[in-house]
C-alpha atoms as a PDB file:
ATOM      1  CA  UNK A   1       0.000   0.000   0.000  1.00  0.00           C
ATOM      2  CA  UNK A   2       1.281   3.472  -1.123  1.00  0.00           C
ATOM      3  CA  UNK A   3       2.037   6.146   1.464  1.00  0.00           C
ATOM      4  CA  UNK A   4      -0.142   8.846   0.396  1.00  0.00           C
ATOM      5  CA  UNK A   5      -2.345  11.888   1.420  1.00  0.00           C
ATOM      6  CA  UNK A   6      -5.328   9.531   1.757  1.00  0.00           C
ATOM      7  CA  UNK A   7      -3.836   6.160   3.275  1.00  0.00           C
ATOM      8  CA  UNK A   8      -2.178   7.387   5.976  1.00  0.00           C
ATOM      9  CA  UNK A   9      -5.631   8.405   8.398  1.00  0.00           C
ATOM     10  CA  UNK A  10      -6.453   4.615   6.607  1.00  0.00           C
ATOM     11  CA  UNK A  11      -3.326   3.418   8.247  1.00  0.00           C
ATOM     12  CA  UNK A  12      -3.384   5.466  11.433  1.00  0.00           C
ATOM     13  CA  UNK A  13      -7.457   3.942  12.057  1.00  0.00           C
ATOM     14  CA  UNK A  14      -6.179   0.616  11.515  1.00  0.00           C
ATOM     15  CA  UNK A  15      -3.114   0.427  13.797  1.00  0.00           C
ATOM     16  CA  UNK A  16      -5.073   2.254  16.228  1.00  0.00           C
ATOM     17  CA  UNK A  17      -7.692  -0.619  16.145  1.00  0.00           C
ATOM     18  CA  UNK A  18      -5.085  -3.131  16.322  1.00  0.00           C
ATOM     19  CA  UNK A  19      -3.225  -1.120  19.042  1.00  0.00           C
ATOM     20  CA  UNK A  20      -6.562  -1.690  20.947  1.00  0.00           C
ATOM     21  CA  UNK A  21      -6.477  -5.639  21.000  1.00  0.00           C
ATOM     22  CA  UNK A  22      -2.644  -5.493  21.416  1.00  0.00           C
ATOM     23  CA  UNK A  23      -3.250  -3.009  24.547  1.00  0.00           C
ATOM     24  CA  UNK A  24      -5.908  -5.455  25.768  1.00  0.00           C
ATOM     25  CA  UNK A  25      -4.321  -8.511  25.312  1.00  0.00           C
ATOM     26  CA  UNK A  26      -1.363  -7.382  27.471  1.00  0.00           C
ATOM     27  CA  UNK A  27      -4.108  -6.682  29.951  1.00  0.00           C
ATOM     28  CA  UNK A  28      -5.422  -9.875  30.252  1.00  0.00           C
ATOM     29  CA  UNK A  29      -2.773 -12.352  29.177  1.00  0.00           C
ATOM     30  CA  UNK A  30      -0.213 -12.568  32.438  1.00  0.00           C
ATOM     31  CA  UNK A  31       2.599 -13.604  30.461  1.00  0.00           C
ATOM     32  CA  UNK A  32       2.016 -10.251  27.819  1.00  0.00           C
ATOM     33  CA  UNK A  33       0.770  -8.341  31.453  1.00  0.00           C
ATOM     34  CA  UNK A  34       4.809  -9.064  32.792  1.00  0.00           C
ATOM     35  CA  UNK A  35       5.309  -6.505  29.597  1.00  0.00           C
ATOM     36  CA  UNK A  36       3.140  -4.150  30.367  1.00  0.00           C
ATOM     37  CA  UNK A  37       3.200  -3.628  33.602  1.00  0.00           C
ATOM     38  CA  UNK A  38       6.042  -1.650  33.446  1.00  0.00           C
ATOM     39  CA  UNK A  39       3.843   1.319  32.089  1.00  0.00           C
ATOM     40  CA  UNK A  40       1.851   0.778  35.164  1.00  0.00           C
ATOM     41  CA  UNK A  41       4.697   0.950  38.363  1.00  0.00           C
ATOM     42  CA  UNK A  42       4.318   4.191  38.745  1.00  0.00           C
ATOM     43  CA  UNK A  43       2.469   5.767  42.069  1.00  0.00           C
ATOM     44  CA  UNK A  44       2.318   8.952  40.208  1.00  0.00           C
ATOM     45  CA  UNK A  45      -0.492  10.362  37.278  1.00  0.00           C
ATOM     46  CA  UNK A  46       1.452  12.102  35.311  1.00  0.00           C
ATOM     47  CA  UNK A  47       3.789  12.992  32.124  1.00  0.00           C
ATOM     48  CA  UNK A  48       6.208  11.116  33.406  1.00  0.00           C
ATOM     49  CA  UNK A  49       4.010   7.723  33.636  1.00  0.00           C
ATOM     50  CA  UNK A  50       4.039   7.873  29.757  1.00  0.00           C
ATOM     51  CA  UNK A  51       7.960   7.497  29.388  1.00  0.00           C
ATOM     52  CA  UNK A  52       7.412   4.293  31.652  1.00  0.00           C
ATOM     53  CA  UNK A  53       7.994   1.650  27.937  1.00  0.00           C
ATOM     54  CA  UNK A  54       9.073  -1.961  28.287  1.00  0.00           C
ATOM     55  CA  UNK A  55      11.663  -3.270  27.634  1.00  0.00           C
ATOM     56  CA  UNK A  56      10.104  -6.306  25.858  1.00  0.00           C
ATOM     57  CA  UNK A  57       7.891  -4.755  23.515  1.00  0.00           C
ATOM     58  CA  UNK A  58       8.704  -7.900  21.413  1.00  0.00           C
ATOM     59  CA  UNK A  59       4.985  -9.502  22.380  1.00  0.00           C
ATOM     60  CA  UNK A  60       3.414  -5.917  20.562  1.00  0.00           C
ATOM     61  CA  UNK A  61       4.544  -6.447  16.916  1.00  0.00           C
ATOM     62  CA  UNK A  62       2.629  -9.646  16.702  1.00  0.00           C
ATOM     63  CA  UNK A  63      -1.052  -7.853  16.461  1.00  0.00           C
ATOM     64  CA  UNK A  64       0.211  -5.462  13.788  1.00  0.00           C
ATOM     65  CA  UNK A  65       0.729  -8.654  11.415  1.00  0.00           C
ATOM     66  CA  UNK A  66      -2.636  -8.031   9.734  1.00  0.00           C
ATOM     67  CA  UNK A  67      -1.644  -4.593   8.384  1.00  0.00           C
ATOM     68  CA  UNK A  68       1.748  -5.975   6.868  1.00  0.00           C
ATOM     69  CA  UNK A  69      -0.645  -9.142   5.542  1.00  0.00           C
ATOM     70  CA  UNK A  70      -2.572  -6.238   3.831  1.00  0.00           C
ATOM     71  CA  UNK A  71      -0.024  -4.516   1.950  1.00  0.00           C
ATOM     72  CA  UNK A  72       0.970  -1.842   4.734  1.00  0.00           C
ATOM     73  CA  UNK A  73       5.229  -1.721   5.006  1.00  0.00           C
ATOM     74  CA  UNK A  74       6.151  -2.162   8.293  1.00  0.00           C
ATOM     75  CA  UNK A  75       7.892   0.947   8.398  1.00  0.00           C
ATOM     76  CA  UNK A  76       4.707   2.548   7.944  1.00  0.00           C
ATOM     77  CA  UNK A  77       3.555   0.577  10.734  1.00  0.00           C
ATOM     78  CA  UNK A  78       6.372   1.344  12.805  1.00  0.00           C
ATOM     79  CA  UNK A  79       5.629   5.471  12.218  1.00  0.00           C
ATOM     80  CA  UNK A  80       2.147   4.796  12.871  1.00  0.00           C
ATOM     81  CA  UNK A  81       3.104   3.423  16.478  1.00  0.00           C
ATOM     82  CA  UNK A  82       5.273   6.218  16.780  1.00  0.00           C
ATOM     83  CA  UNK A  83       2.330   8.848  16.094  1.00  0.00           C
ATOM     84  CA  UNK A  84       0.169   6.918  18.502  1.00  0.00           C
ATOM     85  CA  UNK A  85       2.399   6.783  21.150  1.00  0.00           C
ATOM     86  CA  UNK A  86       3.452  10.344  20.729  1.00  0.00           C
ATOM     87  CA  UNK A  87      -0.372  11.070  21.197  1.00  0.00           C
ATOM     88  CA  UNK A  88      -0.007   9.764  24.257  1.00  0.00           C
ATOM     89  CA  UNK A  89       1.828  11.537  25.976  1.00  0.00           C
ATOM     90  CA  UNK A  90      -0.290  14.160  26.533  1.00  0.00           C
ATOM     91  CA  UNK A  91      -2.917  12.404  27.854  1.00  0.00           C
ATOM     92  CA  UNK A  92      -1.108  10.626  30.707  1.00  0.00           C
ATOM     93  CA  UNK A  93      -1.514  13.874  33.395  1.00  0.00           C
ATOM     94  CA  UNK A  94      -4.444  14.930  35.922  1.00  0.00           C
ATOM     95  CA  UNK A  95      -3.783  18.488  35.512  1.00  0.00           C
ATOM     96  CA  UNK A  96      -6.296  18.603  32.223  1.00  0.00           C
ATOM     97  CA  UNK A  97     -10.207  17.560  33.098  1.00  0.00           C
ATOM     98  CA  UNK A  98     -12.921  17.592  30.766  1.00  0.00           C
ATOM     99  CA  UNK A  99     -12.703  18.225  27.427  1.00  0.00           C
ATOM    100  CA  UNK A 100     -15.205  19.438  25.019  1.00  0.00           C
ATOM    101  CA  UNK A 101     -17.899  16.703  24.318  1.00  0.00           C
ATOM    102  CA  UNK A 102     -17.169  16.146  20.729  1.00  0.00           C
ATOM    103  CA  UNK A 103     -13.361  16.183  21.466  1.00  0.00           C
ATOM    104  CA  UNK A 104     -14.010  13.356  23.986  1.00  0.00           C
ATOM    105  CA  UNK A 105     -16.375  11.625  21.635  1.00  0.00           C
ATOM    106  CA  UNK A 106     -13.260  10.846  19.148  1.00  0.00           C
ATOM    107  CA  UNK A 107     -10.301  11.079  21.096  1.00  0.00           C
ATOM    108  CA  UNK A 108      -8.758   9.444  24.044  1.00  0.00           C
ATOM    109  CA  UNK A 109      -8.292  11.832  26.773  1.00  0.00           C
ATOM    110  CA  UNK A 110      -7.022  12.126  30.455  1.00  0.00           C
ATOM    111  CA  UNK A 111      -9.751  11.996  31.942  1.00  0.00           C
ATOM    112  CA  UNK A 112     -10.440   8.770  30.128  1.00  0.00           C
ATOM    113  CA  UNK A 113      -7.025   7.564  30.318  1.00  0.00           C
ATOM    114  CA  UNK A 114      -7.123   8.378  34.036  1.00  0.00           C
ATOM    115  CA  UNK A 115     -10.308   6.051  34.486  1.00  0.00           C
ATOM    116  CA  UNK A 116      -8.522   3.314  34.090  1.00  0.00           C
ATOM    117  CA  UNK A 117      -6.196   3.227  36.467  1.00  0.00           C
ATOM    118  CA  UNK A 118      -8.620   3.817  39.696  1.00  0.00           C
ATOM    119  CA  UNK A 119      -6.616   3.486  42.979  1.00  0.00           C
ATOM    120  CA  UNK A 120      -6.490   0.125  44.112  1.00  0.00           C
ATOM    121  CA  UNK A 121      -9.643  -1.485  41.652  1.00  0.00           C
ATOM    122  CA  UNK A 122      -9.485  -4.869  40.227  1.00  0.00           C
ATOM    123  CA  UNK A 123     -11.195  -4.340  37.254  1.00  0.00           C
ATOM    124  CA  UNK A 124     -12.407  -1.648  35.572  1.00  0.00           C
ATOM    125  CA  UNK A 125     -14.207  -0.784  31.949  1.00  0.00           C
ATOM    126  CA  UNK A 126     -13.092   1.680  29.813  1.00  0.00           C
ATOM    127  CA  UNK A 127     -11.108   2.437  26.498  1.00  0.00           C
ATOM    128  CA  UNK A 128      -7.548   1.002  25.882  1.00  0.00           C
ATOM    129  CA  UNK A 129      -7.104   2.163  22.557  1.00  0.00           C
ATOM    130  CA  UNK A 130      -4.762   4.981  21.818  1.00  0.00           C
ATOM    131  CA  UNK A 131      -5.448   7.909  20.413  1.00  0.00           C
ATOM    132  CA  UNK A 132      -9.381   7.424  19.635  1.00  0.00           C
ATOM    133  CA  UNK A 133     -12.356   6.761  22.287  1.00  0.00           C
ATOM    134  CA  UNK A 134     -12.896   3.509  21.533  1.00  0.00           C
ATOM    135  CA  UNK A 135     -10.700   0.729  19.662  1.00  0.00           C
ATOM    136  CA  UNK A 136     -13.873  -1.001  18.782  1.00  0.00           C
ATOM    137  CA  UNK A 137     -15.308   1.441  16.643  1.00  0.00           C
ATOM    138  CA  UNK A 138     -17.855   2.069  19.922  1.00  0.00           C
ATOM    139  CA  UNK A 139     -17.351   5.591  20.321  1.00  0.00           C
ATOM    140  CA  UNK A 140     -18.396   7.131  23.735  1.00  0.00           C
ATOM    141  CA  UNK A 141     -17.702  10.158  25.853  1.00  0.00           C
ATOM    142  CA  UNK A 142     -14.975   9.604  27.963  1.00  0.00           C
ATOM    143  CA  UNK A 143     -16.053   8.164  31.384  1.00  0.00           C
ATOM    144  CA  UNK A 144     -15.373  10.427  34.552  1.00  0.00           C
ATOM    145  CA  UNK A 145     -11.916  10.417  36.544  1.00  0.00           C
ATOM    146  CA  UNK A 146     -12.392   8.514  39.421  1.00  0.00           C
ATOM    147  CA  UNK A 147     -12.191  10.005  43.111  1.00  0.00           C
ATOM    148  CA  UNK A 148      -8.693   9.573  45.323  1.00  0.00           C
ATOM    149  CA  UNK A 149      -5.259   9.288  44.044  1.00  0.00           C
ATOM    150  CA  UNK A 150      -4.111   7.394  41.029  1.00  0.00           C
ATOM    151  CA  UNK A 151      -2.952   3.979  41.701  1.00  0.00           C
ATOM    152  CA  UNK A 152      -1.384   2.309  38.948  1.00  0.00           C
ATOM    153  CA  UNK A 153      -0.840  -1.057  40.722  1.00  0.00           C
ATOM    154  CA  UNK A 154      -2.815  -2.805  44.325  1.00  0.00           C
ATOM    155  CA  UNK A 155       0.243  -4.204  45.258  1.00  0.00           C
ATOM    156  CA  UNK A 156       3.316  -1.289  44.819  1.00  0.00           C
ATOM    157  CA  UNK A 157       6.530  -2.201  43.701  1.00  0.00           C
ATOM    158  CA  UNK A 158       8.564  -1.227  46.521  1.00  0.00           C
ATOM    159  CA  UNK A 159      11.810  -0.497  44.521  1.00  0.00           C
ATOM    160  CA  UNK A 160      13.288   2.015  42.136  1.00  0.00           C
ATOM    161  CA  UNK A 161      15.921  -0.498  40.333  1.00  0.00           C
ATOM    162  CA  UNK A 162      14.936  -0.194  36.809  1.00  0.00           C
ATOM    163  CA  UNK A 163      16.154  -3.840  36.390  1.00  0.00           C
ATOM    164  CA  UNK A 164      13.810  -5.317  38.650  1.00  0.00           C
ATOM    165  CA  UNK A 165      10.829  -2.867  37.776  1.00  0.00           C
ATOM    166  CA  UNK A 166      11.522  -4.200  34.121  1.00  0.00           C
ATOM    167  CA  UNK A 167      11.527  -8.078  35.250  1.00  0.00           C
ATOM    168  CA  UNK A 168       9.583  -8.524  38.240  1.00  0.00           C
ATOM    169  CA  UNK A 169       6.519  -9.668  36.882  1.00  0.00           C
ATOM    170  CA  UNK A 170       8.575 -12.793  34.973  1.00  0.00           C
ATOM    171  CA  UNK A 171      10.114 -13.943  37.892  1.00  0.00           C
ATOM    172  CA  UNK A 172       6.578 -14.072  39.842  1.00  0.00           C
ATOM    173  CA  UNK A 173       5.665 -16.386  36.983  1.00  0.00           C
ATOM    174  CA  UNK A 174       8.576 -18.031  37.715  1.00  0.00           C
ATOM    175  CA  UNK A 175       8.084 -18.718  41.225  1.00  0.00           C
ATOM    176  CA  UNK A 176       4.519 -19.416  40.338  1.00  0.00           C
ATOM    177  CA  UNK A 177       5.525 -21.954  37.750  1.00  0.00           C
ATOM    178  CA  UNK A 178       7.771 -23.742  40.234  1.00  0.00           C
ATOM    179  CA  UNK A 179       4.776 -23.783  42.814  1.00  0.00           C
ATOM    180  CA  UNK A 180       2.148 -25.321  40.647  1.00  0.00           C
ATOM    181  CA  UNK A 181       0.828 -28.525  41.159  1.00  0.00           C
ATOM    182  CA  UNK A 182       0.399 -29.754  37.505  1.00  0.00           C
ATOM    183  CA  UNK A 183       0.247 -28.567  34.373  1.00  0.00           C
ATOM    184  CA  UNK A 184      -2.731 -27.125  33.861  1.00  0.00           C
ATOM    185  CA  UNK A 185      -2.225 -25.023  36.712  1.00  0.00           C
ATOM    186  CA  UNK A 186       1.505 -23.754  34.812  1.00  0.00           C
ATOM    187  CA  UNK A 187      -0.454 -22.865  31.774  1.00  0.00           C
ATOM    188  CA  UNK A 188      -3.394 -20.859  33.613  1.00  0.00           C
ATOM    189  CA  UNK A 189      -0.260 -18.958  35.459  1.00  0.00           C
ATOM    190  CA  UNK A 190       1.349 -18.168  32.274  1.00  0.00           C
ATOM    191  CA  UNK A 191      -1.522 -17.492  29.933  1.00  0.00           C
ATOM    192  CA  UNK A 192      -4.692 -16.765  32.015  1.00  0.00           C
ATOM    193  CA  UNK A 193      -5.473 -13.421  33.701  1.00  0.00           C
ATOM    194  CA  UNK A 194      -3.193 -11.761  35.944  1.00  0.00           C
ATOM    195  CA  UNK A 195      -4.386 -12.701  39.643  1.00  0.00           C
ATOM    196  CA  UNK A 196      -6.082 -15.932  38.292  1.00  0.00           C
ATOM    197  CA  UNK A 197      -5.802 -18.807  40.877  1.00  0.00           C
ATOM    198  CA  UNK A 198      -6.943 -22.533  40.404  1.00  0.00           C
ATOM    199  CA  UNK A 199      -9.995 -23.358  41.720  1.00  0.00           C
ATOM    200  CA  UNK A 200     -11.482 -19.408  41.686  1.00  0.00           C
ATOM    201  CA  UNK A 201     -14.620 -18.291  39.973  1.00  0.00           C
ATOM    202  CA  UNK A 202     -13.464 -16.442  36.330  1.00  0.00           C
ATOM    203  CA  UNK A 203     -13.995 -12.768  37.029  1.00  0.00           C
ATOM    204  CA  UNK A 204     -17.105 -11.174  35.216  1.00  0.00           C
ATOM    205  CA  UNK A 205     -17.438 -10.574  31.794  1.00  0.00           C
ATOM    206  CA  UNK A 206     -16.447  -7.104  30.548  1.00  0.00           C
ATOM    207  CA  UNK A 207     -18.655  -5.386  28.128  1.00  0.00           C
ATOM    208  CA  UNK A 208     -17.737  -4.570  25.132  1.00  0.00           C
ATOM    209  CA  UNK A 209     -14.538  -2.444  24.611  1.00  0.00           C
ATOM    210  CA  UNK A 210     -13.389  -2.482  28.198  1.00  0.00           C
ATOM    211  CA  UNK A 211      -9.969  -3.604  30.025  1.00  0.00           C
ATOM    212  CA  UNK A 212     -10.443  -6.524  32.646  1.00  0.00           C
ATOM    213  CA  UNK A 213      -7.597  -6.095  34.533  1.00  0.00           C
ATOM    214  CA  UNK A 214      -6.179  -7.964  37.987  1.00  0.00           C
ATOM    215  CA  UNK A 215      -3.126  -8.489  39.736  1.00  0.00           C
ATOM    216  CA  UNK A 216      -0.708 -11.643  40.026  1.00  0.00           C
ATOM    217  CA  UNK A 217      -0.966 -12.553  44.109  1.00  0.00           C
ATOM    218  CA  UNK A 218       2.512 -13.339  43.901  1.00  0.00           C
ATOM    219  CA  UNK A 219       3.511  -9.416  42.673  1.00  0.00           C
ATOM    220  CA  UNK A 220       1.943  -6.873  41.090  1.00  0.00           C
ATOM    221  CA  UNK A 221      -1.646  -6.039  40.749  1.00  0.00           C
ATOM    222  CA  UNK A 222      -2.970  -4.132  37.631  1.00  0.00           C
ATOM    223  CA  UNK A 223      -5.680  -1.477  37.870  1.00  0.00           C
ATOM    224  CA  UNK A 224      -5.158   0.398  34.741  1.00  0.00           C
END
């Protein structure tokens, strides 16, 4: 597919749709969640929360396969990330509330961005895409911040080394791993929710376009 005046908002929609499932799936996947959570140590709201990146972003590339499958060169793709995670930035700070309704309608704001990372929550529903309101295609004004301080995870990491911050969440699936009882137990640690346990109820059912987000017992807890 040509770069051009009227592909790239073609590419930008799509990545941003995939960026939603890739966001998600690093949400509810432990194993992808030990990537993520990085983005989420912080105790802090703000600016700074959006320069938290992994350091394995290896398990992202995979849900952008459809656009290279479709023509789209990956450097294209790889800009596209760039402009959504640029986008970003912005929105990762309490100082800005609401926006104007039809702003907040297309876009993915603080306010929204904020609501899903409510202090010390388990789950929470909201949009996960990147730069628009929805990565479903189900737009919707962006939810209200939620009261108290922004948490990013139940269970703080009580550490600044950027080493362990970065890795912490694999070596609580390694302990985990070692601890289970059979096999089926390994593979729900690895590649069922974070916080699952054998022999728990699943959690409930998200609607449509939300996060369902938890916390491994054995570290950190997501609620964003």
């Amino acid at each position: 597919m040509p770069v051009l005046w009227w592909t790239v908002p073609l590419m930008l929609l799509a990545q941003d749709f995939l960026y939603y499932w890739q966001h998600r799936g690093h949400h509810v996947v432990r194993l992808l969640w030990a990537c993520h959570v990085v983005h989420h140590s912080s105790r802090r709201f703000n600016l700074t929360t959006a320069l938290r990146q992994p350091w394995t972003g290896a398990t992202s590339w995979p849900f952008y396969l459809p656009m290279i499958a479709l023509g789209v060169h990956p450097a294209a793709v790889a800009l596209c990330s760039s402009v959504n995670l640029v986008y970003q930035f912005w929105i990762h700070t309490e100082r800005v509330d609401r926006l104007p309704r039809p702003f907040e309608y297309l876009f993915n704001t603080p306010p929204t961005t904020a609501s899903t990372t409510p202090p010390r929550a388990a789950t929470w529903t909201g949009t996960s895409a990147g730069c628009s309101s929805s990565g479903t295609g189900r737009s919707a004004p962006g939810p209200a911040r939620p009261s108290g301080p922004s948490t990013a995870l139940t269970k703080n990491i009580e550490t600044y080394n950027p080493l362990r911050v970065a890795t912490h969440e694999y070596a609580a699936i390694a302990r985990d791993l070692r601890a289970a009882s059979d096999w089926r137990e390994r593979a729900g640690r690895v590649f069922r929710g974070p916080g699952w346990q054998p022999g728990l109820p699943p959690p409930p059912a998200p609607e449509a376009g939300p996060v369902v987000e938890g916390g491994p017992v054995a570290a950190a807890e997501p609620a964003a």
